[in-house]
N, C-alpha and C. Protein backbone atom coordinates (compact mmCIF):
# COMPACT_ATOMS: atom_id res chain seq x y z
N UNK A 1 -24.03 12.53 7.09
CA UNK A 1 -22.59 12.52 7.16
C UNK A 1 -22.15 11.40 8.10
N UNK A 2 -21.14 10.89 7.41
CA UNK A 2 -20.01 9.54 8.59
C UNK A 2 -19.52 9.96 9.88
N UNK A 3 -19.60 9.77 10.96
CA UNK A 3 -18.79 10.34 12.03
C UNK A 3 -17.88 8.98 12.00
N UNK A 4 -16.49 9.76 12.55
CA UNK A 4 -15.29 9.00 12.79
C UNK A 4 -15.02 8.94 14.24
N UNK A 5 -14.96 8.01 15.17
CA UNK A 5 -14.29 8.02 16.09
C UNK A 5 -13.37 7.25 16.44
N UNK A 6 -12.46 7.85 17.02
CA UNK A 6 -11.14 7.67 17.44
C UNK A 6 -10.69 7.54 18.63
N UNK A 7 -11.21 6.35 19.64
CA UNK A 7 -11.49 6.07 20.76
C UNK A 7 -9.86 5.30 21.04
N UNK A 8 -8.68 5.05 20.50
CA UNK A 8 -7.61 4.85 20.51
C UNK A 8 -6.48 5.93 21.54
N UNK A 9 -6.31 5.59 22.74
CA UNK A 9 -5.18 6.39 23.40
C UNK A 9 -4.41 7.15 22.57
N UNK A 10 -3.07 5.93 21.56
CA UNK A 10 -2.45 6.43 21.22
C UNK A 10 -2.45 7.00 19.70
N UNK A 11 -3.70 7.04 18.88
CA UNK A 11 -3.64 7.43 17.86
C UNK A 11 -4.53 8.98 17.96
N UNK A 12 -5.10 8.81 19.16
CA UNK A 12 -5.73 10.77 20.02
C UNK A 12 -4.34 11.41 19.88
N UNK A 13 -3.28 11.05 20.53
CA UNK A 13 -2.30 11.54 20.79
C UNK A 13 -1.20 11.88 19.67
N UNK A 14 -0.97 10.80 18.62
CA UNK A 14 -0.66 10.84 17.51
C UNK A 14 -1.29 11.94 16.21
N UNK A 15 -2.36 12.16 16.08
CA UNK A 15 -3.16 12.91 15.54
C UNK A 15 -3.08 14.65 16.30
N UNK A 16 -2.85 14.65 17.79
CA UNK A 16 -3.10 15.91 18.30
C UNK A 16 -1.86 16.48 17.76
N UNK A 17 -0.72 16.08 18.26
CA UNK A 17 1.05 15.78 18.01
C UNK A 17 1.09 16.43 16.40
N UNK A 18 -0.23 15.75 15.44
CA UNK A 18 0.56 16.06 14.08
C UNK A 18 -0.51 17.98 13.56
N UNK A 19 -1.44 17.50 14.54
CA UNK A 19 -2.00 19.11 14.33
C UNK A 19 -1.17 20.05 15.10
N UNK A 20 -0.35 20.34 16.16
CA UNK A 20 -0.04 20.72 16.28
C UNK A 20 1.52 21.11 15.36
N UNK A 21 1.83 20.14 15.33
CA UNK A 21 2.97 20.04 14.30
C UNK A 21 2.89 20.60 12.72
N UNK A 22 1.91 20.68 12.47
CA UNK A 22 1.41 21.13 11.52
C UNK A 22 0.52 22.79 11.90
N UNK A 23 -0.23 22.85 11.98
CA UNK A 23 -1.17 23.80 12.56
C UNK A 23 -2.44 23.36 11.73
N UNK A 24 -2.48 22.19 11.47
CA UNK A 24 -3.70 22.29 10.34
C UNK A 24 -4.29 21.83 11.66
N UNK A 25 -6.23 21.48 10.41
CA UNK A 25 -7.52 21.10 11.67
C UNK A 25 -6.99 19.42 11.59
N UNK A 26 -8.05 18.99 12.88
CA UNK A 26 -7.73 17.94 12.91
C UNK A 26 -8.19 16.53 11.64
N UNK A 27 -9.01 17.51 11.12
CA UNK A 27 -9.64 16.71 10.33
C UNK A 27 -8.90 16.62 8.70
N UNK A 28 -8.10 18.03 8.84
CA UNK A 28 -7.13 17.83 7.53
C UNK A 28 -5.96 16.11 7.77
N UNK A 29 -5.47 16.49 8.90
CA UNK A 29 -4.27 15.91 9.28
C UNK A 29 -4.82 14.16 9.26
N UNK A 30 -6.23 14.09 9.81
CA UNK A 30 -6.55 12.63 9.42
C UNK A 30 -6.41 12.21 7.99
N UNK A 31 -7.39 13.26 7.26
CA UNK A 31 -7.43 12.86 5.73
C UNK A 31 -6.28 13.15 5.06
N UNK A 32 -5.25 13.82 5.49
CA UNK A 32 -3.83 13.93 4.86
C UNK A 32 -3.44 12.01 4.89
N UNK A 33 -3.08 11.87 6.34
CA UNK A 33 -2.99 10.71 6.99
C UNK A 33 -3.62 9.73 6.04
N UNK A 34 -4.76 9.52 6.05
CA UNK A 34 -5.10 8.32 5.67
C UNK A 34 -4.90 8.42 3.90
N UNK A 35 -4.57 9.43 3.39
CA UNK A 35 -4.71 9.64 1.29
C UNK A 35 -2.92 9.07 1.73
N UNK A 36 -2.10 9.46 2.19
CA UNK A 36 -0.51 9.21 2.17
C UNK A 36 -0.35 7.66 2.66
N UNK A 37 -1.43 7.20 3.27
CA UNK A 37 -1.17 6.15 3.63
C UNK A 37 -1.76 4.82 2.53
N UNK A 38 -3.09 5.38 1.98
CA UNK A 38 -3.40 4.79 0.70
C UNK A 38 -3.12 4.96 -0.32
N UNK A 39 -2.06 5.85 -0.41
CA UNK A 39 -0.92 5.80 -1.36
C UNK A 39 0.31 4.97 -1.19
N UNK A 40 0.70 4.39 -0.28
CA UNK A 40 1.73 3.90 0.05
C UNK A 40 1.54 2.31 -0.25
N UNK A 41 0.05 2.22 0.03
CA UNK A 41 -0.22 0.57 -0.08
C UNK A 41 -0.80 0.60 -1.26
N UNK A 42 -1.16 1.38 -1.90
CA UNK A 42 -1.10 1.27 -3.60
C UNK A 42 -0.04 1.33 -4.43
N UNK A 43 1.21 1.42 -3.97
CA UNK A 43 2.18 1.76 -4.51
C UNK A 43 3.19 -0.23 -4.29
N UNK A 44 2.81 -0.32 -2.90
CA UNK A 44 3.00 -1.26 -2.69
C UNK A 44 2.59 -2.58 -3.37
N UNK A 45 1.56 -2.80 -3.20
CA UNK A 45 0.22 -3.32 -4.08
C UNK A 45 0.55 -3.43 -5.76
N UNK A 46 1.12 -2.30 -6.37
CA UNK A 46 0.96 -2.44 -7.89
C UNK A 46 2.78 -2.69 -7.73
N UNK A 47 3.65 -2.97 -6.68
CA UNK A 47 5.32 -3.03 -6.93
C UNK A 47 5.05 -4.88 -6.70
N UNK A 48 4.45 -5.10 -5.96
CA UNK A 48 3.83 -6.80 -5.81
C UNK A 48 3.70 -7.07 -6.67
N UNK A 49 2.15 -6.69 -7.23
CA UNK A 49 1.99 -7.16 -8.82
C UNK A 49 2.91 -7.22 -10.04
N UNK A 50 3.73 -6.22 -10.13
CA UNK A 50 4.93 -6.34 -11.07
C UNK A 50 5.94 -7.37 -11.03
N UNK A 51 6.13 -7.25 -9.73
CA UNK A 51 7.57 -8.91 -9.42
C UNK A 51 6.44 -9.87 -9.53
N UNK A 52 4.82 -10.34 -9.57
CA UNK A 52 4.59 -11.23 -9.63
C UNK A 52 4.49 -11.73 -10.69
N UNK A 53 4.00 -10.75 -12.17
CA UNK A 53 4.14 -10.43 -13.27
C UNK A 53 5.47 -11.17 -14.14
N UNK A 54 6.43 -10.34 -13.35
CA UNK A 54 7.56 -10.68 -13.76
C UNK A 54 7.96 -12.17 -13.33
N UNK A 55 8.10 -12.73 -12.58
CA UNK A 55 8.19 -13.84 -11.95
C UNK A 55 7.55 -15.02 -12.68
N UNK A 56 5.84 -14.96 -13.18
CA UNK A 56 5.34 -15.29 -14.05
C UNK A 56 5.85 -15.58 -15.52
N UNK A 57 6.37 -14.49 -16.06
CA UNK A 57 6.83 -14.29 -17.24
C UNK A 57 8.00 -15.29 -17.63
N UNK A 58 9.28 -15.08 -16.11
CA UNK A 58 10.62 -15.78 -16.10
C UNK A 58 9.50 -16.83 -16.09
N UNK A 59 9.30 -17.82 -15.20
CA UNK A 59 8.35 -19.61 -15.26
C UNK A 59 8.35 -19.98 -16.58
N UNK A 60 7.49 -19.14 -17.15
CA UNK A 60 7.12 -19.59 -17.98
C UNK A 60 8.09 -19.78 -19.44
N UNK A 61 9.14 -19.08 -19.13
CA UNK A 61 10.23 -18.98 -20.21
C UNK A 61 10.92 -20.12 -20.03
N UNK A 62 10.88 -20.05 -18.83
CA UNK A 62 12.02 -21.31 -18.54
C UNK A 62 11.23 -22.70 -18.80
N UNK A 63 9.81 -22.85 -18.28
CA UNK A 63 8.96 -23.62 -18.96
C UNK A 63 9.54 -24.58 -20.04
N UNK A 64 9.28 -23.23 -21.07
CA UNK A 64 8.59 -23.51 -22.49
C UNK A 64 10.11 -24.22 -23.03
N UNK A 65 11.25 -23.87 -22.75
CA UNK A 65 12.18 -24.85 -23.51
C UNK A 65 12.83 -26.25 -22.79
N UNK A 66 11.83 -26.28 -21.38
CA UNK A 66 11.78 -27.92 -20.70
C UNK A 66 11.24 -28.38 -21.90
N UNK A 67 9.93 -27.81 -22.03
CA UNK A 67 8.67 -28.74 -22.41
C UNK A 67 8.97 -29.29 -24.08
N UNK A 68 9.88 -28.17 -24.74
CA UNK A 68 10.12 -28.65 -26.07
C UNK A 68 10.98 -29.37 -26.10
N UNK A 69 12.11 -29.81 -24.98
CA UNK A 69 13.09 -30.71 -25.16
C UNK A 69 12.34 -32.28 -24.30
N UNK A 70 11.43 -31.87 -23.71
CA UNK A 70 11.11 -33.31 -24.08
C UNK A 70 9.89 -34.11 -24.71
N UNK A 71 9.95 -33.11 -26.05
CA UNK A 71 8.97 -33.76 -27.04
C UNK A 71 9.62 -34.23 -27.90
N UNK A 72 11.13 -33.68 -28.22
CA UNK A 72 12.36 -34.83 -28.99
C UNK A 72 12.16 -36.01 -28.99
């Protein structure tokens, strides 16, 4: 098994704060923590890719009727 340590002042304190706040173990409240948080940057991550997508798509539209007006 992985051991985790968490030799961080303020993320000991952050973590104690959310077990208590919670009543869960400490080890829920990490892995809550870190699945909500790799959800957030996957969410992020695939909203990037879409405007880049999209962004792509506009270029290239706008492109394509430069390129045919100056083959006239």
């Amino acid at each position: 098994m992985t051991e985790l340590r968490i030799e961080d002042e303020e993320a000991c304190k952050l973590a104690a704060e959310l077990v208590e706040l919670t009543g869960d173990s400490l080890r829920l409240v990490v892995v809550t923590a870190l699945r909500d948080e790799i959800g957030r940057a996957r969410a992020r991550r695939d909203r990037h890719d879409r405007i880049m997508a999209i962004t792509r798509e506009i270029a290239m539209s706008v492109r394509a009727p430069v390129t045919a007006l100056a083959g006239r």
